[in-house]
N, C-alpha and C. Protein backbone atom coordinates (compact mmCIF):
# COMPACT_ATOMS: atom_id res chain seq x y z
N UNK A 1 0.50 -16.24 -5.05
CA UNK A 1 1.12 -17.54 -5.24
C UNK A 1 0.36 -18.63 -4.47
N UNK A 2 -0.03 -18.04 -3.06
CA UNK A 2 -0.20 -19.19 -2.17
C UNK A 2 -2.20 -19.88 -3.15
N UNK A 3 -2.72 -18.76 -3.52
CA UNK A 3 -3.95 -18.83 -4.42
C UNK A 3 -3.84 -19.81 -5.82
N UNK A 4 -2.69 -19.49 -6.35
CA UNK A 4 -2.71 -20.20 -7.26
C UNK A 4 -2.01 -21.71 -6.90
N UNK A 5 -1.49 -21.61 -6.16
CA UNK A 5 -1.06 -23.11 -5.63
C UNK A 5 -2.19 -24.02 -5.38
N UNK A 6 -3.26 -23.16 -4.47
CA UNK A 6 -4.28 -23.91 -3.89
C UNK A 6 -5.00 -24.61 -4.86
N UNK A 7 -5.24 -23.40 -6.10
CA UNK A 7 -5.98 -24.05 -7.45
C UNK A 7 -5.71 -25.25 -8.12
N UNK A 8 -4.27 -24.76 -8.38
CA UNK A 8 -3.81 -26.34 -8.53
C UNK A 8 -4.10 -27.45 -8.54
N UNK A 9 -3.65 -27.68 -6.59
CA UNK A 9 -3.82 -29.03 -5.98
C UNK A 9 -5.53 -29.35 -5.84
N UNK A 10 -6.50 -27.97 -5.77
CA UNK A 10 -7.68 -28.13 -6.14
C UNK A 10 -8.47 -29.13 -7.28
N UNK A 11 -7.83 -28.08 -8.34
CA UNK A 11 -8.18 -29.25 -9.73
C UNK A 11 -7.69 -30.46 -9.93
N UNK A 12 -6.21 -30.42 -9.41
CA UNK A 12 -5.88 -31.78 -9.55
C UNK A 12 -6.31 -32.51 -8.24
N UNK A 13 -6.37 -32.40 -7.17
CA UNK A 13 -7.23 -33.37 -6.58
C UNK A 13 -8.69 -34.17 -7.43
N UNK A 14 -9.41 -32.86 -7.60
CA UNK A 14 -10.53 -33.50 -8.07
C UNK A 14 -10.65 -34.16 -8.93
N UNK A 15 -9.82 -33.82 -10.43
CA UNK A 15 -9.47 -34.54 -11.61
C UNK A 15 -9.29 -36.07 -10.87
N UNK A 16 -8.31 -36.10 -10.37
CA UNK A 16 -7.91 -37.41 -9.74
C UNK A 16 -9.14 -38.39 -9.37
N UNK A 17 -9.74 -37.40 -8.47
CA UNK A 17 -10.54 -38.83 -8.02
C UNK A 17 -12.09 -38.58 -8.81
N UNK A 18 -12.01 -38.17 -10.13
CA UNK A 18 -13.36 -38.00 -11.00
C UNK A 18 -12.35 -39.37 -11.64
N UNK A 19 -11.37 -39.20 -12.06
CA UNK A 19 -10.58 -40.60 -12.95
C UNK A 19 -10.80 -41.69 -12.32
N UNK A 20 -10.82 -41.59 -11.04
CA UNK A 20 -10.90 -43.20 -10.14
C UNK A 20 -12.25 -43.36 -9.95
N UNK A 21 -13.44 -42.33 -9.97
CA UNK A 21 -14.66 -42.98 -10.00
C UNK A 21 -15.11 -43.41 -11.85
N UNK A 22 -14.80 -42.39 -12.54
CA UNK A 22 -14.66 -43.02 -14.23
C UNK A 22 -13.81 -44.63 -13.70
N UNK A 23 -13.09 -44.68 -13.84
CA UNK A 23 -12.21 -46.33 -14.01
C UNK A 23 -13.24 -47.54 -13.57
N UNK A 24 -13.78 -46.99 -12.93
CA UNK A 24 -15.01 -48.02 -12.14
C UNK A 24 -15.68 -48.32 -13.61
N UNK A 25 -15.81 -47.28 -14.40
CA UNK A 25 -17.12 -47.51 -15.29
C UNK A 25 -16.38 -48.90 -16.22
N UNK A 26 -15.14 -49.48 -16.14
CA UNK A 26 -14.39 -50.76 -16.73
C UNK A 26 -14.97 -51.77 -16.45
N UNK A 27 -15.60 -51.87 -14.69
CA UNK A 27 -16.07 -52.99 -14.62
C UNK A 27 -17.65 -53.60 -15.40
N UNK A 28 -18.16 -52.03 -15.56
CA UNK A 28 -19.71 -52.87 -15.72
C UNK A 28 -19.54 -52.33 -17.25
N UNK A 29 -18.53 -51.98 -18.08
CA UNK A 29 -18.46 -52.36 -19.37
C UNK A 29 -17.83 -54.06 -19.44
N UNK A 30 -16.89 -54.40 -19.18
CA UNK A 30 -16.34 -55.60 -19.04
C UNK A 30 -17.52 -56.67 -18.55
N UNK A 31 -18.44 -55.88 -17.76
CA UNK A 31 -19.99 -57.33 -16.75
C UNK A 31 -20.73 -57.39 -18.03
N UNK A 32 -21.09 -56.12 -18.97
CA UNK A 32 -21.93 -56.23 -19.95
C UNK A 32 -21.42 -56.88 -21.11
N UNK A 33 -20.08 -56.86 -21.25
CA UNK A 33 -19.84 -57.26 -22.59
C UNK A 33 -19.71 -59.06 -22.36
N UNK A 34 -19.36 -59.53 -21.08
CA UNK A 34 -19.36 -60.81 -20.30
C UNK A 34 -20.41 -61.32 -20.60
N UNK A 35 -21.51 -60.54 -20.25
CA UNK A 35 -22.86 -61.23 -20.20
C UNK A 35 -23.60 -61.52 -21.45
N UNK A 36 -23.19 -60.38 -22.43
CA UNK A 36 -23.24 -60.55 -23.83
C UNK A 36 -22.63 -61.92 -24.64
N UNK A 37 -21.37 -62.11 -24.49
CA UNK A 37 -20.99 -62.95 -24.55
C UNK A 37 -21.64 -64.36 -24.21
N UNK A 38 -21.56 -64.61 -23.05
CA UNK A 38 -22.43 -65.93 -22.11
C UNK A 38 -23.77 -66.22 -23.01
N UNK A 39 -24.34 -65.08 -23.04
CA UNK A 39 -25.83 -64.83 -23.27
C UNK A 39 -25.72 -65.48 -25.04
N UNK A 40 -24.93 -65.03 -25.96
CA UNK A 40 -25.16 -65.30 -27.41
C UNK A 40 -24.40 -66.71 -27.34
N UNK A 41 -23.75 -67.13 -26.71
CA UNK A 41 -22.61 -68.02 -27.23
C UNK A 41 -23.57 -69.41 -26.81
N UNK A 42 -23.87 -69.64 -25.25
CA UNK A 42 -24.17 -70.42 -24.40
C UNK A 42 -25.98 -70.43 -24.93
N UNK A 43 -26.38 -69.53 -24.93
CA UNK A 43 -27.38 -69.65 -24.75
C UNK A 43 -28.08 -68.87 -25.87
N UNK A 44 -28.00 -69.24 -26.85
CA UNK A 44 -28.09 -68.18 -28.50
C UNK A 44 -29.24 -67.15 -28.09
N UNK A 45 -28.88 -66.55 -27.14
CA UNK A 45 -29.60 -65.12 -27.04
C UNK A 45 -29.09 -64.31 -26.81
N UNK A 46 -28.80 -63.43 -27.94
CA UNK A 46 -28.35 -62.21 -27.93
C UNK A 46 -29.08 -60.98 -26.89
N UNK A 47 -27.92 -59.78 -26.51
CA UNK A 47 -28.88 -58.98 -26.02
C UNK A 47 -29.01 -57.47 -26.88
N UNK A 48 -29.97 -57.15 -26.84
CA UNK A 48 -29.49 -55.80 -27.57
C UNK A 48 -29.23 -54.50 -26.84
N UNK A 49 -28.88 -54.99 -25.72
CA UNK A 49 -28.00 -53.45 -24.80
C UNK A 49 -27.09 -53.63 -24.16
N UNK A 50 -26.37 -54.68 -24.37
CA UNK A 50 -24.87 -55.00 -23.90
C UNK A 50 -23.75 -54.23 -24.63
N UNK A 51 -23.61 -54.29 -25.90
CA UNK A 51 -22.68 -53.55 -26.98
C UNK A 51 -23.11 -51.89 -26.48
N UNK A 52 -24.39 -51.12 -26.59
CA UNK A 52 -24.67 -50.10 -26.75
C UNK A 52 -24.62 -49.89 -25.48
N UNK A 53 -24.32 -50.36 -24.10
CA UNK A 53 -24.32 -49.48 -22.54
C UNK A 53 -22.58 -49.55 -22.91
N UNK A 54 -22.20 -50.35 -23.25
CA UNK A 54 -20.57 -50.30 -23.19
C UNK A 54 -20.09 -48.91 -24.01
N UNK A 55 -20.55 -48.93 -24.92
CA UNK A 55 -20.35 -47.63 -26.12
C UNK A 55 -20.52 -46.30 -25.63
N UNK A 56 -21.74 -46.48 -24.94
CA UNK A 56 -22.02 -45.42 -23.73
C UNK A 56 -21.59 -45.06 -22.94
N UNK A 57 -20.67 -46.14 -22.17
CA UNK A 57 -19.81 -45.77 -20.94
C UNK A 57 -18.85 -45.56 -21.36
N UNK A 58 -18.02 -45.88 -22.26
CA UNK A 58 -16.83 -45.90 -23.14
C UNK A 58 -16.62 -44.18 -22.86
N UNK A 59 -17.01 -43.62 -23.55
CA UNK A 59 -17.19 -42.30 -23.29
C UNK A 59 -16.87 -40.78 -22.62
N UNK A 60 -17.66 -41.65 -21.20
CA UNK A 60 -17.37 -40.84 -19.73
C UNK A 60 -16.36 -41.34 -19.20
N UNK A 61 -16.00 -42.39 -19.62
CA UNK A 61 -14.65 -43.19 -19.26
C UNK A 61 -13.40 -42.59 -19.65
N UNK A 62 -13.27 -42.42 -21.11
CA UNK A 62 -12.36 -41.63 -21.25
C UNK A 62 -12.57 -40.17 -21.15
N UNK A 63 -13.13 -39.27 -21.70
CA UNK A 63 -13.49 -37.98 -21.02
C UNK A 63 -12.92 -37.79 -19.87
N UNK A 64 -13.47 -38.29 -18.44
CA UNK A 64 -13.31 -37.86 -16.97
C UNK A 64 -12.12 -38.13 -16.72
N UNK A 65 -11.26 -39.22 -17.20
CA UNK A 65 -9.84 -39.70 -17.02
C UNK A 65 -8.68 -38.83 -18.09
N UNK A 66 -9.37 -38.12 -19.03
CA UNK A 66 -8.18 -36.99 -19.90
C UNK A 66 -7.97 -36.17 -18.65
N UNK A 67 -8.33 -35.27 -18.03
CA UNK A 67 -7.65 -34.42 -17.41
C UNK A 67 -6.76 -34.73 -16.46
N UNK A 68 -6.78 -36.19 -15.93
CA UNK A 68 -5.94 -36.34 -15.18
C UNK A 68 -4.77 -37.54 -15.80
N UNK A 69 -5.11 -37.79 -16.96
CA UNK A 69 -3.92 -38.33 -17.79
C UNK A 69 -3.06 -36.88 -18.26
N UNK A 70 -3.73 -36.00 -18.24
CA UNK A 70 -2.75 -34.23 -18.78
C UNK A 70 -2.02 -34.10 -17.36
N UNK A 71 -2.27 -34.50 -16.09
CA UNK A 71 -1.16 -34.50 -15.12
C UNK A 71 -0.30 -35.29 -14.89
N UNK A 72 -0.79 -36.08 -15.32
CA UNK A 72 0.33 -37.59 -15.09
C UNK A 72 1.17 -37.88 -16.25
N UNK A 73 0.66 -37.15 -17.42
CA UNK A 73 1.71 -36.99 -18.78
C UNK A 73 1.40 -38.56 -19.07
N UNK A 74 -0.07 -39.02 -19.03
CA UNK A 74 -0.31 -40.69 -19.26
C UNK A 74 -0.66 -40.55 -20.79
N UNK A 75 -0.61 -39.65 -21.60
CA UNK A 75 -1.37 -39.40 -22.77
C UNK A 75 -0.09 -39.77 -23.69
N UNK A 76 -0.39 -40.59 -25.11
CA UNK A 76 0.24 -41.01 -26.25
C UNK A 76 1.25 -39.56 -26.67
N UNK A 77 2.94 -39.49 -26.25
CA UNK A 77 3.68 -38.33 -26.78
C UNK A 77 4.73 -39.10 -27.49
N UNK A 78 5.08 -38.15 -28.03
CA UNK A 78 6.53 -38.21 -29.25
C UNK A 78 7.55 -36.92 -28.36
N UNK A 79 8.13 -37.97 -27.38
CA UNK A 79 9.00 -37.19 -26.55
C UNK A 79 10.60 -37.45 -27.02
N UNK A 80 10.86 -37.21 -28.31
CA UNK A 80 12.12 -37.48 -29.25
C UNK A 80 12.66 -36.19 -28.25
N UNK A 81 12.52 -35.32 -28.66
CA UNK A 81 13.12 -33.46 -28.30
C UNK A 81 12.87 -33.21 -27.33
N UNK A 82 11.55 -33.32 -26.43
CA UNK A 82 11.28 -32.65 -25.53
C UNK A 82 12.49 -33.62 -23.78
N UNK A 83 12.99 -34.79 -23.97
CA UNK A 83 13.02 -35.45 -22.89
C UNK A 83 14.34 -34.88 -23.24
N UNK A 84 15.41 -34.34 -24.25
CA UNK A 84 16.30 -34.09 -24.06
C UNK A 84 16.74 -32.79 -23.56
N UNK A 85 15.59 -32.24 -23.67
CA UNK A 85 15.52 -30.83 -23.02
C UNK A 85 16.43 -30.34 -21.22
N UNK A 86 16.93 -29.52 -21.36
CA UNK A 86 17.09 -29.03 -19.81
C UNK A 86 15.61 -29.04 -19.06
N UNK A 87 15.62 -29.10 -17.42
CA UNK A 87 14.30 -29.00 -17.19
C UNK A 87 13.70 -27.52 -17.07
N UNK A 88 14.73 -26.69 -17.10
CA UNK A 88 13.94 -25.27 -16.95
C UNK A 88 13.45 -25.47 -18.67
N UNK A 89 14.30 -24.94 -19.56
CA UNK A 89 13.70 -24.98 -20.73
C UNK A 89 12.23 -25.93 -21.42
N UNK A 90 12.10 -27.37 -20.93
CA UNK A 90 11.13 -28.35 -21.14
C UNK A 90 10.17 -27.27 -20.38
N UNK A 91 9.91 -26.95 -19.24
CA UNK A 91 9.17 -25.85 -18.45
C UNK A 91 8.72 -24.91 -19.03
N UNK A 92 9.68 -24.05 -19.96
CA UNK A 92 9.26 -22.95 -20.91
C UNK A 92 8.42 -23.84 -22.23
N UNK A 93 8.80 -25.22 -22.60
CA UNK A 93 8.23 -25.59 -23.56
C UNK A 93 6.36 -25.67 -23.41
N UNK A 94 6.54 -26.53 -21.76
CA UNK A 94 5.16 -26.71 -21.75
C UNK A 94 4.28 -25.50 -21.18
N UNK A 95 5.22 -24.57 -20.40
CA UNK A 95 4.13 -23.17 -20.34
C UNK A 95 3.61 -22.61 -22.24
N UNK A 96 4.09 -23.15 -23.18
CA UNK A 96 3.68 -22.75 -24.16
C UNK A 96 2.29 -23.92 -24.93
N UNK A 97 2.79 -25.06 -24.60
CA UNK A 97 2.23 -26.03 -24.46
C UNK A 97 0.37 -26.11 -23.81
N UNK A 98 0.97 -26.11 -22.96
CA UNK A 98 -0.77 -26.19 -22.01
C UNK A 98 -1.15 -25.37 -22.44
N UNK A 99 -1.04 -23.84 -22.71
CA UNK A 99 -1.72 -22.49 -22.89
C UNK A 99 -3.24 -22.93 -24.48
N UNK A 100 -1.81 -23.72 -25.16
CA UNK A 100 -2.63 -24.20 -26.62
C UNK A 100 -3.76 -25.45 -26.37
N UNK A 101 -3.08 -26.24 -25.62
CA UNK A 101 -4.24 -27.31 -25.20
C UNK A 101 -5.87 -26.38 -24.23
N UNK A 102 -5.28 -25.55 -23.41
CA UNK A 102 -6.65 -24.61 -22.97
C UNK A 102 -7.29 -23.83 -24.50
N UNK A 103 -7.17 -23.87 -24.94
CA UNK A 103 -7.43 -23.01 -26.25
C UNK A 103 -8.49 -23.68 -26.91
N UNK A 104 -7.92 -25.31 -27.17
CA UNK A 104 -8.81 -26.22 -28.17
C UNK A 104 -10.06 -26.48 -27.03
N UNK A 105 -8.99 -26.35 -25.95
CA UNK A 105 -10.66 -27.16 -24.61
C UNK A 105 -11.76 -25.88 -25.16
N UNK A 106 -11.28 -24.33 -24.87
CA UNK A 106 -12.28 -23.55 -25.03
C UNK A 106 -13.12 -23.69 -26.32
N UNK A 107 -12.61 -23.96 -27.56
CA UNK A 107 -13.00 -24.14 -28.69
C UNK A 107 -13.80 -25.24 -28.16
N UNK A 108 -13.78 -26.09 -28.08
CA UNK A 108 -14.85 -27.51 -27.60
C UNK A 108 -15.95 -26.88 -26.89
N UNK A 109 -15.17 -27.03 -26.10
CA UNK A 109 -16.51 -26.22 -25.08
C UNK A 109 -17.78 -24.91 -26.07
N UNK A 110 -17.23 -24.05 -26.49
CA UNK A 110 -17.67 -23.53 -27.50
C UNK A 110 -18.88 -24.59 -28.54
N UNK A 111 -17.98 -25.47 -29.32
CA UNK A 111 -18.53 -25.69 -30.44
C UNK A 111 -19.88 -27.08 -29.79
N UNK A 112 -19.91 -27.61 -28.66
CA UNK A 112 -19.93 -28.57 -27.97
C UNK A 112 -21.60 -28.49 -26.80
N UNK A 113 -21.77 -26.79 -26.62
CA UNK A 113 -22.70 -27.04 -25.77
C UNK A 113 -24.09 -26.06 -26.49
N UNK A 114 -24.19 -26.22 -27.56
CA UNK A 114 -25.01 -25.72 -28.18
C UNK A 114 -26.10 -27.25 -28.44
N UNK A 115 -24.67 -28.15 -28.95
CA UNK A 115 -25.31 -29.65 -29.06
C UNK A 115 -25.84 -30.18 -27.68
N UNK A 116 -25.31 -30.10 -26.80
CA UNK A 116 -25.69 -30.73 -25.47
C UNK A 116 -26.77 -30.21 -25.04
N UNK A 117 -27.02 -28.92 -25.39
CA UNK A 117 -28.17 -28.04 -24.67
C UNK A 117 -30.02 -28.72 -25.78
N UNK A 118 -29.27 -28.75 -26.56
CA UNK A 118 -29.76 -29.37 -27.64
C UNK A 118 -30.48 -31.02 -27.57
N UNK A 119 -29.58 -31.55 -27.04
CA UNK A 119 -29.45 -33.45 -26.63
C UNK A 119 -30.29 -33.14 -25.34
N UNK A 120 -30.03 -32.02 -24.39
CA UNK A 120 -30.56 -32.27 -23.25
C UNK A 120 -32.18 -32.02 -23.29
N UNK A 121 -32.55 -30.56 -24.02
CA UNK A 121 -33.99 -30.12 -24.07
C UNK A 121 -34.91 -30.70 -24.82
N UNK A 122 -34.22 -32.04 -25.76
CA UNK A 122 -34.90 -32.85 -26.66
C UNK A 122 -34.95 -34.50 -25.87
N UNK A 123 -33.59 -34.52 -25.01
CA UNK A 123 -34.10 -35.74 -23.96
C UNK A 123 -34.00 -37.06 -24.93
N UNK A 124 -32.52 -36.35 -25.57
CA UNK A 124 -32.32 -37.41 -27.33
C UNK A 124 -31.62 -39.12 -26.42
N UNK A 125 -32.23 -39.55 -27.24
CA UNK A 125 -32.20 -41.08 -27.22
C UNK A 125 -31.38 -41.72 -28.33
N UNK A 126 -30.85 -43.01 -28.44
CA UNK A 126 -29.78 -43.51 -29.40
C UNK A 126 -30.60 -43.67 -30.76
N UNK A 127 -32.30 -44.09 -30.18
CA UNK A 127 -33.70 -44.71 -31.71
C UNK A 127 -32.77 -46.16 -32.21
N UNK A 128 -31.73 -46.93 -31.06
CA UNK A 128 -31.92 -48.19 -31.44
C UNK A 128 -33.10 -49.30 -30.58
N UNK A 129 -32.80 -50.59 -31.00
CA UNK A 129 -33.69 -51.03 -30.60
C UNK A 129 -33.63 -51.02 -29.06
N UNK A 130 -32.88 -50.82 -28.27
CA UNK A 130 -32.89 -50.87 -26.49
C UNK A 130 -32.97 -49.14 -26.21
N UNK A 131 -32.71 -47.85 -27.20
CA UNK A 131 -33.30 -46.88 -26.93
C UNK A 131 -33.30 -46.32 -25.48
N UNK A 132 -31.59 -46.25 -25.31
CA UNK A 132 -31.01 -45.68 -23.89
C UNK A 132 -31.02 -44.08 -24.00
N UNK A 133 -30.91 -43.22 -23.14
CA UNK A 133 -30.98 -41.54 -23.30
C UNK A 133 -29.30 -41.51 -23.86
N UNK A 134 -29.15 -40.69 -24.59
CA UNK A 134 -27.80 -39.92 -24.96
C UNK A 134 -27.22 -38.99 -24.68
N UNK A 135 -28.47 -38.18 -24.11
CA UNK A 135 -28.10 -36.49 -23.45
C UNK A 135 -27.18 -36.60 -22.51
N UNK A 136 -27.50 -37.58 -21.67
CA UNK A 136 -26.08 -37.38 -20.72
C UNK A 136 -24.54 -37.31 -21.33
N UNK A 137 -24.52 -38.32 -22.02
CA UNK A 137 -23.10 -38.43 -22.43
C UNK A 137 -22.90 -37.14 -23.71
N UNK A 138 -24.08 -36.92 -23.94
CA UNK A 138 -23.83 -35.33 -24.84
C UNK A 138 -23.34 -34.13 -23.94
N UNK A 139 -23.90 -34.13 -22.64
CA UNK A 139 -24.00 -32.78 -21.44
C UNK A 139 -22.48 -33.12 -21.13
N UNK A 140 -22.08 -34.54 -20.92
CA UNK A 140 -20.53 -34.71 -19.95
C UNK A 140 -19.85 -34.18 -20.99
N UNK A 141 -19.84 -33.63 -22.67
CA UNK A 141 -18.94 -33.43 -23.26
C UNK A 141 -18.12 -32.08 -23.13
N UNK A 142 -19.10 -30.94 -22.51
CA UNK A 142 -18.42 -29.81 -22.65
C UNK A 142 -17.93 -29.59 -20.65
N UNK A 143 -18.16 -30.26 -20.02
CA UNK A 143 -18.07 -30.32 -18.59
C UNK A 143 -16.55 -30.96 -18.46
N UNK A 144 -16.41 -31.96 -19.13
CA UNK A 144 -15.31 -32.57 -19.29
C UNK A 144 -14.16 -31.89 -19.74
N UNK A 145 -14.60 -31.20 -20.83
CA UNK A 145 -13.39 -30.21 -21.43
C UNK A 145 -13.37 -29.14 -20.52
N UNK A 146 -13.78 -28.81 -20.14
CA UNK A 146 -13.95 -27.74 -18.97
C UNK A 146 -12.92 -27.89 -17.73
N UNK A 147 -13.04 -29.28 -17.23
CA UNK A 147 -11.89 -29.71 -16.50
C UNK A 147 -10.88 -30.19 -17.32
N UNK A 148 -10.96 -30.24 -18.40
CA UNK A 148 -9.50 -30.30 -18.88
C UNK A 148 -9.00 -29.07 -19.41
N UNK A 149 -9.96 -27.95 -19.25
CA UNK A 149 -9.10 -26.66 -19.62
C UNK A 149 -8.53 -25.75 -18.31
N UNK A 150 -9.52 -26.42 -17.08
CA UNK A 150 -8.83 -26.53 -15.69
C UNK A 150 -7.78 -27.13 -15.60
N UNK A 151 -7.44 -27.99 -16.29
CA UNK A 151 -5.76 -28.79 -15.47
C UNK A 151 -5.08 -28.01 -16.29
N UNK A 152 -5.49 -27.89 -17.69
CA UNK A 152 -4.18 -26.98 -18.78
C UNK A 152 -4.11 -26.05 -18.02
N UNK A 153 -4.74 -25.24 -17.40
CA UNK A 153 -4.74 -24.33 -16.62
C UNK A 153 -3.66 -24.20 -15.38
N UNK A 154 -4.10 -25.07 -14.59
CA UNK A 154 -3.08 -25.66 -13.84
C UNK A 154 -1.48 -26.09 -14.32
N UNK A 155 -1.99 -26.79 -14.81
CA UNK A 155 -0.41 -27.36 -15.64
C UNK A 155 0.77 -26.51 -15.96
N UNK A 156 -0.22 -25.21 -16.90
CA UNK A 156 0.76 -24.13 -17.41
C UNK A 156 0.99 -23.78 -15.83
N UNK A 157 1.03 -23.84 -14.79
CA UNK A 157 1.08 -22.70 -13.72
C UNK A 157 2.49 -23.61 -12.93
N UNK A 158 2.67 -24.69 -13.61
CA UNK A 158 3.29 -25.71 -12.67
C UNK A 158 4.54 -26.02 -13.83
N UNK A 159 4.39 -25.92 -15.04
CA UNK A 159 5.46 -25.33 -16.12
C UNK A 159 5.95 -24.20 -15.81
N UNK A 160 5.34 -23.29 -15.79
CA UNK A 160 6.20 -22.13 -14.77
C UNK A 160 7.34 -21.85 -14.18
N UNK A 161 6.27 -22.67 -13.29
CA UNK A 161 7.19 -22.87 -11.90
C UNK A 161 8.69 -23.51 -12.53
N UNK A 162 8.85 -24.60 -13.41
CA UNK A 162 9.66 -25.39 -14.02
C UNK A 162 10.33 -24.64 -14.58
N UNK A 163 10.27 -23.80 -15.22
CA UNK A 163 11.05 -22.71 -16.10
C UNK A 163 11.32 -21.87 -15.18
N UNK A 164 11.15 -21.42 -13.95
CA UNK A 164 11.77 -20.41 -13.37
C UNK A 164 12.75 -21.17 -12.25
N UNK A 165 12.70 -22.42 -12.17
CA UNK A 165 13.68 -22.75 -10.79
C UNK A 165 14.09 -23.66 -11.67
N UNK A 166 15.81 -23.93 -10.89
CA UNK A 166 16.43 -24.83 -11.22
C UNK A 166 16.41 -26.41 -11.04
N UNK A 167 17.08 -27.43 -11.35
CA UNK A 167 17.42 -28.89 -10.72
C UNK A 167 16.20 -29.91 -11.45
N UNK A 168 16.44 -30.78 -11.07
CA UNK A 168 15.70 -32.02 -11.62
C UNK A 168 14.14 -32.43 -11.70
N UNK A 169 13.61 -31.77 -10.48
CA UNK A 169 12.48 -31.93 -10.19
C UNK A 169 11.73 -29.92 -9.80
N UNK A 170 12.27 -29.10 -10.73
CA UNK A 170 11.65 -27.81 -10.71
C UNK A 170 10.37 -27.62 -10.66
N UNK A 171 9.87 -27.47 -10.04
CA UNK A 171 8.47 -26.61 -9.99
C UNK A 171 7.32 -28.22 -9.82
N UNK A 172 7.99 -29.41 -9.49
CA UNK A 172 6.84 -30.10 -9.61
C UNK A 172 5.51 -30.49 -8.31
N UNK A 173 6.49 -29.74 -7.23
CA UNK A 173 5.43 -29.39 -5.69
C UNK A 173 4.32 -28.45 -6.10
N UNK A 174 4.40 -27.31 -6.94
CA UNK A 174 3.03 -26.59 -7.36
C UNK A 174 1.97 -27.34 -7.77
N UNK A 175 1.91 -28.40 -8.48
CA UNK A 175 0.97 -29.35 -8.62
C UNK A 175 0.63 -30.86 -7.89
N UNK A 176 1.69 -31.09 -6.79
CA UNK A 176 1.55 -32.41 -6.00
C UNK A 176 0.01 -32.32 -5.01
C-alpha cells in the first residue's frame, strides 16, 4: 500500500508541475502571435514563423497538461449519471474507467513511436517556408501518453480506494 501510495503522489506530483512548466508555453504563443499581428497590421510585414511556432507549441501544451487535467477531472465530461452516483459506487465506476483510458494510452503509445522514431532518425522538418524541426513534437507524442497512462494508472488506484471506503471524500488522500 505504502508503495503504491508513493507512486501516486509520485506521478501526480510530476504531472503537475510538467502542466505548470507546459502553461508557460501560453506566453510565447500569445508574444508570437502579438508580434505577428503588430508586424502585418502596423507595419505590412508579415512573418512566416509566428502562426507555425504557435502550432508547434500548441501541442506540447496540451499533451503535458492532459495528464494532469485526468487528476483534476479538468477534461470536457457528461457527468448527467455519474455525479448522481454514491461515492463508493462512482469509485467502482472510475476503477473501470481509468483501466480503459490506460488501454487507449498503450494503444498510442504503440501506434505513435514507430512515427517518432521515424521523425526523429530523419530529423523531419515542417518543408514550410521558416522550416522549424518537427521531431520533437513527434518524440513528445508517445512520452506524453506514457504519463498519461501513468496517472490512469494512478487514478484507477485512487478509485479504489473510493470504492472500498465510505463518506464524501473516500479514497481521495491516495492521490493528494
Amino acid at each position: 500500500m505504502f508503495i503504491l501510495h508513493g507512486y501516486c503522489r509520485a506521478v501526480t506530483c510530476l504531472n503537475h508541475w510538467l502542466a505548470v512548466a507546459a502553461s508557460l508555453l501560453v506566453f510565447v504563443m500569445v508574444g508570437a502571435i502579438a508580434y505577428e499581428v503588430v508586424a502585418r497590421y502596423f507595419f505590412d510585414a508579415p512573418t512566416v514563423w509566428a502562426l507555425e511556432l504557435s502550432t508547434l507549441l500548441l501541442g506540447p501544451y496540451f499533451m503535458l497538461a492532459g495528464p494532469h487535467l485526468l487528476h483534476t477531472a479538468g477534461h470536457v465530461n457528461v457527468d448527467i449519471l455519474h455525479s448522481k452516483l454514491p461515492a463508493r459506487l462512482a469509485g467502482w465506476v472510475d476503477a473501470v474507467i481509468y483501466p480503459l483510458i490506460a488501454v487507449i494510452c498503450v494503444i498510442v503509445i504503440d501506434q505513435s513511436i514507430p512515427v517518432a522514431m521515424n521523425a526523429l532518425e530523419s530529423r523531419e522538418t515542417s518543408f514550410s517556408a521558416w522550416n522549424p524541426p518537427v521531431w520533437p513534437v513527434k518524440v513528445l507524442i508517445p512520452v506524453a501518453f506514457l504519463l498519461l497512462l501513468l496517472q490512469a494508472l494512478a487514478e484507477t488506484w485512487g478509485a479504489i480506494q473510493r470504492g472500498l471506503k465510505s463518506g464524501p471524500d473516500a479514497g481521495t488522500e491516495a492521490l493528494s
